[in-house]
PDB file of N, CA and C in Angstrom:
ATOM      1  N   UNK A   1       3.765   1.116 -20.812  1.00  0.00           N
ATOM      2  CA  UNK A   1       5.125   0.604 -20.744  1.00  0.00           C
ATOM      3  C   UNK A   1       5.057  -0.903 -20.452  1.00  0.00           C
ATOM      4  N   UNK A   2       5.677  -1.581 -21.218  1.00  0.00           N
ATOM      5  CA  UNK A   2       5.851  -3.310 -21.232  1.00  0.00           C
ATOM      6  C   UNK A   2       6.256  -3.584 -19.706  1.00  0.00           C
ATOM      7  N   UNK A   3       6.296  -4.550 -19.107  1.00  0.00           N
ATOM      8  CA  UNK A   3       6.697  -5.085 -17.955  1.00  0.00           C
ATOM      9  C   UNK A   3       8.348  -4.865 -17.888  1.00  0.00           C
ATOM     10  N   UNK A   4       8.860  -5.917 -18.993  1.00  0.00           N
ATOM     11  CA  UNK A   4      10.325  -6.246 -19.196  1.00  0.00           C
ATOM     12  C   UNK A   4      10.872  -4.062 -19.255  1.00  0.00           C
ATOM     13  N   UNK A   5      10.236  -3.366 -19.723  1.00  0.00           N
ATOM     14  CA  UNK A   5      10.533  -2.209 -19.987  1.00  0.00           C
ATOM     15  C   UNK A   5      10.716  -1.295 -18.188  1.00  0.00           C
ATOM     16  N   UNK A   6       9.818  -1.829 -17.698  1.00  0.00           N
ATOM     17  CA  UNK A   6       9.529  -1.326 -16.305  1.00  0.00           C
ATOM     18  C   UNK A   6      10.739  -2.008 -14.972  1.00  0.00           C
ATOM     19  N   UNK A   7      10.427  -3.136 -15.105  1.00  0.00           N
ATOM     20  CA  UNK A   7      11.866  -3.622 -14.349  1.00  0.00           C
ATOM     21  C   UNK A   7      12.440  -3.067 -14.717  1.00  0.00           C
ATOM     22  N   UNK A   8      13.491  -2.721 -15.864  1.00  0.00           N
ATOM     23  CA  UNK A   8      14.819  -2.397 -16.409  1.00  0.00           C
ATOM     24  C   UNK A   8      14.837  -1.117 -15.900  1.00  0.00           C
ATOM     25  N   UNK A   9      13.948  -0.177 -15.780  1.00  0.00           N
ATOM     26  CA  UNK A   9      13.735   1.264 -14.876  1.00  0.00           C
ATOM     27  C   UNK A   9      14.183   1.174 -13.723  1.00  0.00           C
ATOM     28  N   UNK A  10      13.315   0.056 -13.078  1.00  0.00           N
ATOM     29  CA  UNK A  10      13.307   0.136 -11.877  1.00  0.00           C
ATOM     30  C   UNK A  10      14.666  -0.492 -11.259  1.00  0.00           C
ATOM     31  N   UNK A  11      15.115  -1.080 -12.022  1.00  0.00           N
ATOM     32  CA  UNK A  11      16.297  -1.757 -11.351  1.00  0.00           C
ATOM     33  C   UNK A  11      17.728  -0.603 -11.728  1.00  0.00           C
ATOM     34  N   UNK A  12      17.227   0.000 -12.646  1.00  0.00           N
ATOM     35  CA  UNK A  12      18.196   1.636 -12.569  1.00  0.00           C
ATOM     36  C   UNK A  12      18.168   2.600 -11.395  1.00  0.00           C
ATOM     37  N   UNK A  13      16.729   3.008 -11.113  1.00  0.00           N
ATOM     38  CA  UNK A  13      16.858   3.502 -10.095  1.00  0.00           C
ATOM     39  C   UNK A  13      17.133   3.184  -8.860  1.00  0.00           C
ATOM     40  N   UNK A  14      17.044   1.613  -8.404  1.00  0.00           N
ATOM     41  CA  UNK A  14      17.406   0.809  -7.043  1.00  0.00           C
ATOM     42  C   UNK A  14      19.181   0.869  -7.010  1.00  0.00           C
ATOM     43  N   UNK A  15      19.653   1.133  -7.952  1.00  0.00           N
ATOM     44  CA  UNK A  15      21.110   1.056  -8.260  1.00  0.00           C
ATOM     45  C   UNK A  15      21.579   2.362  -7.970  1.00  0.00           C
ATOM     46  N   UNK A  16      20.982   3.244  -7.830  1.00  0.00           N
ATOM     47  CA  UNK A  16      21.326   4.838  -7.550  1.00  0.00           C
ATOM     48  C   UNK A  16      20.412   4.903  -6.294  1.00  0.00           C
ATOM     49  N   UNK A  17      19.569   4.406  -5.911  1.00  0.00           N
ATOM     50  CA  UNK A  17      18.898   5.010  -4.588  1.00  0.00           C
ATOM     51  C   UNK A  17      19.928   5.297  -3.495  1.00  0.00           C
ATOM     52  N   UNK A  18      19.918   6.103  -2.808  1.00  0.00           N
ATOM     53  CA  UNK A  18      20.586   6.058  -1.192  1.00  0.00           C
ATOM     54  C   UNK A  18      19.701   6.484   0.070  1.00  0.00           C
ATOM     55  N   UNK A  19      18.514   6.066  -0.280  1.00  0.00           N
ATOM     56  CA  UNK A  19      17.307   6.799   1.033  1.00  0.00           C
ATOM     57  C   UNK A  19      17.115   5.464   1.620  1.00  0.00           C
ATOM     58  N   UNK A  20      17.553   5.193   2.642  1.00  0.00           N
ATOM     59  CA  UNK A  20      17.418   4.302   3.773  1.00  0.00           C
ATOM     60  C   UNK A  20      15.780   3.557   4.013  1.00  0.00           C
ATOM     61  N   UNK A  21      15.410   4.795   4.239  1.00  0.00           N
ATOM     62  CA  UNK A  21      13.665   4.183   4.515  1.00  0.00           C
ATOM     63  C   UNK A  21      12.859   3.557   3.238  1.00  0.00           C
ATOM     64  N   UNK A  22      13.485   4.010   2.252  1.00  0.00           N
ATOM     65  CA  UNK A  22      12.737   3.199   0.547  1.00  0.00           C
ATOM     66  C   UNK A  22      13.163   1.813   0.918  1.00  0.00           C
ATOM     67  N   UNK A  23      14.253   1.710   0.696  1.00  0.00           N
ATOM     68  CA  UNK A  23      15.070   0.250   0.602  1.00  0.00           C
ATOM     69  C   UNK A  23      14.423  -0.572   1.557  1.00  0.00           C
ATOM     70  N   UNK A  24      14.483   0.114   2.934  1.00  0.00           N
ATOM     71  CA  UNK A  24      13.529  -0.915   3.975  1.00  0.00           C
ATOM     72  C   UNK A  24      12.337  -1.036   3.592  1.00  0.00           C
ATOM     73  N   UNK A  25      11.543   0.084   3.358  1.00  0.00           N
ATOM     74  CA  UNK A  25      10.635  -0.579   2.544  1.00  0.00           C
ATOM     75  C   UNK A  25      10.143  -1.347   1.151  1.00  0.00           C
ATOM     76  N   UNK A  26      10.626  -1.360   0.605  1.00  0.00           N
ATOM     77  CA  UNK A  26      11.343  -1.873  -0.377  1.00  0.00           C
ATOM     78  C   UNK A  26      11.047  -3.919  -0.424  1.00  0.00           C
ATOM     79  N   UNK A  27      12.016  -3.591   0.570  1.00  0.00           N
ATOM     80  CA  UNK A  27      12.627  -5.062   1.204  1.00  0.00           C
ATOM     81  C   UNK A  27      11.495  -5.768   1.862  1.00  0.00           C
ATOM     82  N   UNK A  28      10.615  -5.066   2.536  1.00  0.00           N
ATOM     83  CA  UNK A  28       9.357  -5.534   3.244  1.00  0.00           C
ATOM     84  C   UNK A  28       8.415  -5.824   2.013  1.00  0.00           C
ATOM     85  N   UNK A  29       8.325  -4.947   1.101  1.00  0.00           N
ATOM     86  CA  UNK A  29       7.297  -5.473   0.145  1.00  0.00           C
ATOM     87  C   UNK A  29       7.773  -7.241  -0.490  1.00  0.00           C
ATOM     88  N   UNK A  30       8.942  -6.966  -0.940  1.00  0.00           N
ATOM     89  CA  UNK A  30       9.533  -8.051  -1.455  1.00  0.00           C
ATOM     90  C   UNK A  30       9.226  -9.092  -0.508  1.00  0.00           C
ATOM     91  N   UNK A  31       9.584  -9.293   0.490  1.00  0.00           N
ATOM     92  CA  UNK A  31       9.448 -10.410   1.752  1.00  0.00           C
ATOM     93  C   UNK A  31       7.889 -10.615   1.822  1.00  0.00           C
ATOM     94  N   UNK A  32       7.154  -9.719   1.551  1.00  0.00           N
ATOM     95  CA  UNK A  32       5.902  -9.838   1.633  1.00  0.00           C
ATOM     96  C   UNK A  32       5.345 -10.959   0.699  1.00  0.00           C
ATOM     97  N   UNK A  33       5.579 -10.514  -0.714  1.00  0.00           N
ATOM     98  CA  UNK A  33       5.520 -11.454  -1.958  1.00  0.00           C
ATOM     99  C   UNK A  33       6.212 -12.453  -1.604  1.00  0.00           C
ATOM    100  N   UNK A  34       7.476 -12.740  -1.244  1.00  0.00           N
ATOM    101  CA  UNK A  34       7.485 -14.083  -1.139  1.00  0.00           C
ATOM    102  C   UNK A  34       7.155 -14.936  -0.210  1.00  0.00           C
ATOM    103  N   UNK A  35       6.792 -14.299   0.567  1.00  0.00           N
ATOM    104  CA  UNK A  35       5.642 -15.088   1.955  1.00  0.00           C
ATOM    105  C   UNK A  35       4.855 -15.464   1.292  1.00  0.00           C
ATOM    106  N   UNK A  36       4.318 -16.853   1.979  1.00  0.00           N
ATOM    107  CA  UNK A  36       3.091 -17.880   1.880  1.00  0.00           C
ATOM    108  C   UNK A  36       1.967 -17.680   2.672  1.00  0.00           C
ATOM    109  N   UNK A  37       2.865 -17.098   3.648  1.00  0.00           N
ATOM    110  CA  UNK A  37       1.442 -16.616   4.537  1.00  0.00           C
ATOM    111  C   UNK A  37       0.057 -15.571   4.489  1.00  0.00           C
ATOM    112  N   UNK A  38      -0.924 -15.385   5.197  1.00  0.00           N
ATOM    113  CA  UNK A  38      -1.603 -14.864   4.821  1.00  0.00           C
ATOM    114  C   UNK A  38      -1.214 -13.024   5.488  1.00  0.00           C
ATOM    115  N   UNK A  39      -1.330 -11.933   4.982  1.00  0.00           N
ATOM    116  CA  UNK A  39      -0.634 -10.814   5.367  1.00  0.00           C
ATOM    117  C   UNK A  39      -1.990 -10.442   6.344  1.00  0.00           C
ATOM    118  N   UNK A  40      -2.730 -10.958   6.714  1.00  0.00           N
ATOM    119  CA  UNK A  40      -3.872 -10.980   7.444  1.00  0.00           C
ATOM    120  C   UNK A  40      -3.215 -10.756   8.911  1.00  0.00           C
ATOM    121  N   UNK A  41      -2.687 -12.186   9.220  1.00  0.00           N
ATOM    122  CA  UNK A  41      -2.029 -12.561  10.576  1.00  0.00           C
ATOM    123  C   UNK A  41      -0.959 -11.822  11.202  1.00  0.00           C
ATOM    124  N   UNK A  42      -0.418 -11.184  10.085  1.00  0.00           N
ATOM    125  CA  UNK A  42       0.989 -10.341  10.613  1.00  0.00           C
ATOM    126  C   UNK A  42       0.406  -8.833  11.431  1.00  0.00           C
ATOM    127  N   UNK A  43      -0.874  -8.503  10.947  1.00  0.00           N
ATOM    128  CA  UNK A  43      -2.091  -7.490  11.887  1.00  0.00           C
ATOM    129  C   UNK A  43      -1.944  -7.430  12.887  1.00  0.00           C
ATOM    130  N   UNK A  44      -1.800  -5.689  13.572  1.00  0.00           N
ATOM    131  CA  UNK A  44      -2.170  -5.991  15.162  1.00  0.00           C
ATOM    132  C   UNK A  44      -3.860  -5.949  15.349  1.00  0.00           C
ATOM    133  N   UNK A  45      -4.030  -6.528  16.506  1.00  0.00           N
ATOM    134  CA  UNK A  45      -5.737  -6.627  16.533  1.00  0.00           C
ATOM    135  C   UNK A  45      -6.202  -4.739  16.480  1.00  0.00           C
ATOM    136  N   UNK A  46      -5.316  -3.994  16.894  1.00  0.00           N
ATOM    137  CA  UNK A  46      -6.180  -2.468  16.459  1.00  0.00           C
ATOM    138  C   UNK A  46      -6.327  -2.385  14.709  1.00  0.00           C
ATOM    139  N   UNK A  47      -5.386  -2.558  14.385  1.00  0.00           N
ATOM    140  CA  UNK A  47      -5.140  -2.349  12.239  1.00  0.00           C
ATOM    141  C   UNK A  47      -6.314  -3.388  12.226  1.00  0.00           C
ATOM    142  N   UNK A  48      -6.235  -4.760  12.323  1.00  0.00           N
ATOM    143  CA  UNK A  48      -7.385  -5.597  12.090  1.00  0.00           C
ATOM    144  C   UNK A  48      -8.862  -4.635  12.765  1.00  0.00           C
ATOM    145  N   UNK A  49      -8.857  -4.157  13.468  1.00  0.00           N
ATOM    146  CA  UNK A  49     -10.561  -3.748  14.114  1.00  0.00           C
ATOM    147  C   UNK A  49     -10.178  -2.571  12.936  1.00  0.00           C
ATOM    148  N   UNK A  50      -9.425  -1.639  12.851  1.00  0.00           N
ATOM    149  CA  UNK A  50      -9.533  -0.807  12.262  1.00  0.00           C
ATOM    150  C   UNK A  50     -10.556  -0.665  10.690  1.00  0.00           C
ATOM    151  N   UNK A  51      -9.869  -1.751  10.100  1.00  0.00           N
ATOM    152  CA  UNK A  51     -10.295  -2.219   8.813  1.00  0.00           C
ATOM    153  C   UNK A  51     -11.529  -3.039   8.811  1.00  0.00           C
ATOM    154  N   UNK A  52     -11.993  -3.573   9.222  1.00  0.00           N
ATOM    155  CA  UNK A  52     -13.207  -3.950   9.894  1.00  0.00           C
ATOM    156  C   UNK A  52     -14.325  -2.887  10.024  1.00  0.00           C
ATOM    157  N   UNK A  53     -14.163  -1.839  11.406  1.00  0.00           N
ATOM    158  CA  UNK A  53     -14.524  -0.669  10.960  1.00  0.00           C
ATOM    159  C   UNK A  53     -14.967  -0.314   9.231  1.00  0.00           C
ATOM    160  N   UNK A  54     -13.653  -0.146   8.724  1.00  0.00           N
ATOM    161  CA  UNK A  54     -13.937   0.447   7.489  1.00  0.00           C
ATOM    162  C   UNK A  54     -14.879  -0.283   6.546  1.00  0.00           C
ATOM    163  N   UNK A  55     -14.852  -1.150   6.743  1.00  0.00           N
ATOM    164  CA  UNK A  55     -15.742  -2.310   5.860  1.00  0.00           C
ATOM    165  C   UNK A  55     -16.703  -2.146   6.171  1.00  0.00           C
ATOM    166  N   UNK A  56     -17.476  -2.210   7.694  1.00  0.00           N
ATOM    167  CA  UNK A  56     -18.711  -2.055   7.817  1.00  0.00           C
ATOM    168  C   UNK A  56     -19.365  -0.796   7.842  1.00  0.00           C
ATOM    169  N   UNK A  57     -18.463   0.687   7.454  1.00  0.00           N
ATOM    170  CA  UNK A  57     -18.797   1.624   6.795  1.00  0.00           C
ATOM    171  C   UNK A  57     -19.252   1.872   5.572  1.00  0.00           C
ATOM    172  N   UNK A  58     -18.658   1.327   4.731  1.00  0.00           N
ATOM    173  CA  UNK A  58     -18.730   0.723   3.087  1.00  0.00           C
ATOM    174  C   UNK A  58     -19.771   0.063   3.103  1.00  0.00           C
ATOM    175  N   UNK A  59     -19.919  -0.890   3.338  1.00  0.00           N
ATOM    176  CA  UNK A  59     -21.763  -1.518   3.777  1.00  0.00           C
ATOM    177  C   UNK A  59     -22.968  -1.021   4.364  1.00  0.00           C
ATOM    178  N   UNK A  60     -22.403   0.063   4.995  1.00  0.00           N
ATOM    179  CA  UNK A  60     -23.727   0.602   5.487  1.00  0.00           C
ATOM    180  C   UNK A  60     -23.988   2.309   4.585  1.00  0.00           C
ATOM    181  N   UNK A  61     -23.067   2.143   3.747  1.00  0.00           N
ATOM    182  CA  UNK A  61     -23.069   3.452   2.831  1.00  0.00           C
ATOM    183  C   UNK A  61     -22.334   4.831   2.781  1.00  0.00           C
ATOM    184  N   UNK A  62     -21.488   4.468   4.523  1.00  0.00           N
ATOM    185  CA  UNK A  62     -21.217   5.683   5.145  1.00  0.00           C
ATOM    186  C   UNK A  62     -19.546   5.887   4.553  1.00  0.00           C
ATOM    187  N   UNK A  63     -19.979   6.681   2.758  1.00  0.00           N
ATOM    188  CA  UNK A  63     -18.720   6.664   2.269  1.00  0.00           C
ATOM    189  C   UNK A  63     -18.832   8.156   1.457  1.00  0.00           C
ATOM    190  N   UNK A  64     -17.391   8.230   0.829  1.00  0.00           N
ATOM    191  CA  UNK A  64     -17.401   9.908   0.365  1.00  0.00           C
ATOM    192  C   UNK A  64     -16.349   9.572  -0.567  1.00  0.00           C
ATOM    193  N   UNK A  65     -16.500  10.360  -1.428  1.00  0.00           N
ATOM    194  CA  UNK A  65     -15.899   9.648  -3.109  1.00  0.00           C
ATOM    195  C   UNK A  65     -14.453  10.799  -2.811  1.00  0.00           C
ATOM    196  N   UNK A  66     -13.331  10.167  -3.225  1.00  0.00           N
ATOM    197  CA  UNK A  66     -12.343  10.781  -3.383  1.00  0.00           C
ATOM    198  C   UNK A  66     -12.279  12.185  -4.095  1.00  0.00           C
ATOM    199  N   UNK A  67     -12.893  12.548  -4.745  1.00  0.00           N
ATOM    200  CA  UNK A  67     -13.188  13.619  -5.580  1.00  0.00           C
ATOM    201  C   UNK A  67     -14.001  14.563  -4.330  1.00  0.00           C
ATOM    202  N   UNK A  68     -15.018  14.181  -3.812  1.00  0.00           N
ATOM    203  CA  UNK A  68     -16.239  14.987  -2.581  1.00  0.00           C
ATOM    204  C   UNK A  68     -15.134  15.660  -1.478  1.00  0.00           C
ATOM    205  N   UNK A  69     -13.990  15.126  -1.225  1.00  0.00           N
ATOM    206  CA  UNK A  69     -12.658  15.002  -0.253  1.00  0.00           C
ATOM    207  C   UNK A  69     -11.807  16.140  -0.809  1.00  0.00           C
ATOM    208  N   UNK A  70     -11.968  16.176  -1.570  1.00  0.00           N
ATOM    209  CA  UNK A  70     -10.877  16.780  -2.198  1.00  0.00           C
ATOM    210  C   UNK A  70     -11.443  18.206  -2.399  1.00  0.00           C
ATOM    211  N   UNK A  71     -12.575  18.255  -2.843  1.00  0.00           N
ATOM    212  CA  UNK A  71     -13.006  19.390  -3.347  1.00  0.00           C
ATOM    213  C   UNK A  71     -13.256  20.224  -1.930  1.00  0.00           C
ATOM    214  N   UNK A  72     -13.864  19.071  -0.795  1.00  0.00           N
ATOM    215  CA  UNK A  72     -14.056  19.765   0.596  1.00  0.00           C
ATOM    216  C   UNK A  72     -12.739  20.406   0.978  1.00  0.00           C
ATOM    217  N   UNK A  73     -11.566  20.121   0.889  1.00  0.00           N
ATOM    218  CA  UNK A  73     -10.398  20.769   1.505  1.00  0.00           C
ATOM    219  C   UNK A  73     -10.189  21.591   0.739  1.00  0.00           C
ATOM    220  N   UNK A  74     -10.577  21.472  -0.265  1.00  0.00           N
ATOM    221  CA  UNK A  74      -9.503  22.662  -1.456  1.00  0.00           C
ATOM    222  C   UNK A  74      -8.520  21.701  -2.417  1.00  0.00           C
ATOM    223  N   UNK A  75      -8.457  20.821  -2.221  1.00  0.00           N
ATOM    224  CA  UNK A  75      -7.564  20.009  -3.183  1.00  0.00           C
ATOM    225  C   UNK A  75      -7.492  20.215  -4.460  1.00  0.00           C
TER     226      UNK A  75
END
């Protein structure tokens, strides 16, 4: 689907939404994009260690393929 094709969707369905928590979120993504800032800083230092964490999991190998996850639960 073209871009110009995808807005025109999406701006149909924002015109009929009435779920409160989309829109706020919604609105945060948007504010996000037009921030200059880096979305780094807006982190609390746990989300920042968190991800950190995860990174130096990924580097040290200690990873499991979305598919290995899935099949372990039953997915």
């Amino acid at each position: 689907m073209e871009h110009d094709a995808i807005k025109l969707e999406l701006i149909g369905w924002l015109t009929k939404l009435d779920d409160n928590e989309t829109l706020d979120y919604l609105k945060v993504v948007k504010d996000a994009c037009d921030s200059k800032t880096d979305w780094w800083l807006d982190l609390s230092d746990v989300q920042k260690s968190g991800i950190e964490r995860g990174l130096k999991d990924i580097e040290a190998g200690r990873v499991h393929s979305h598919n290995d996850v899935k099949l372990k639960y039953g997915l």
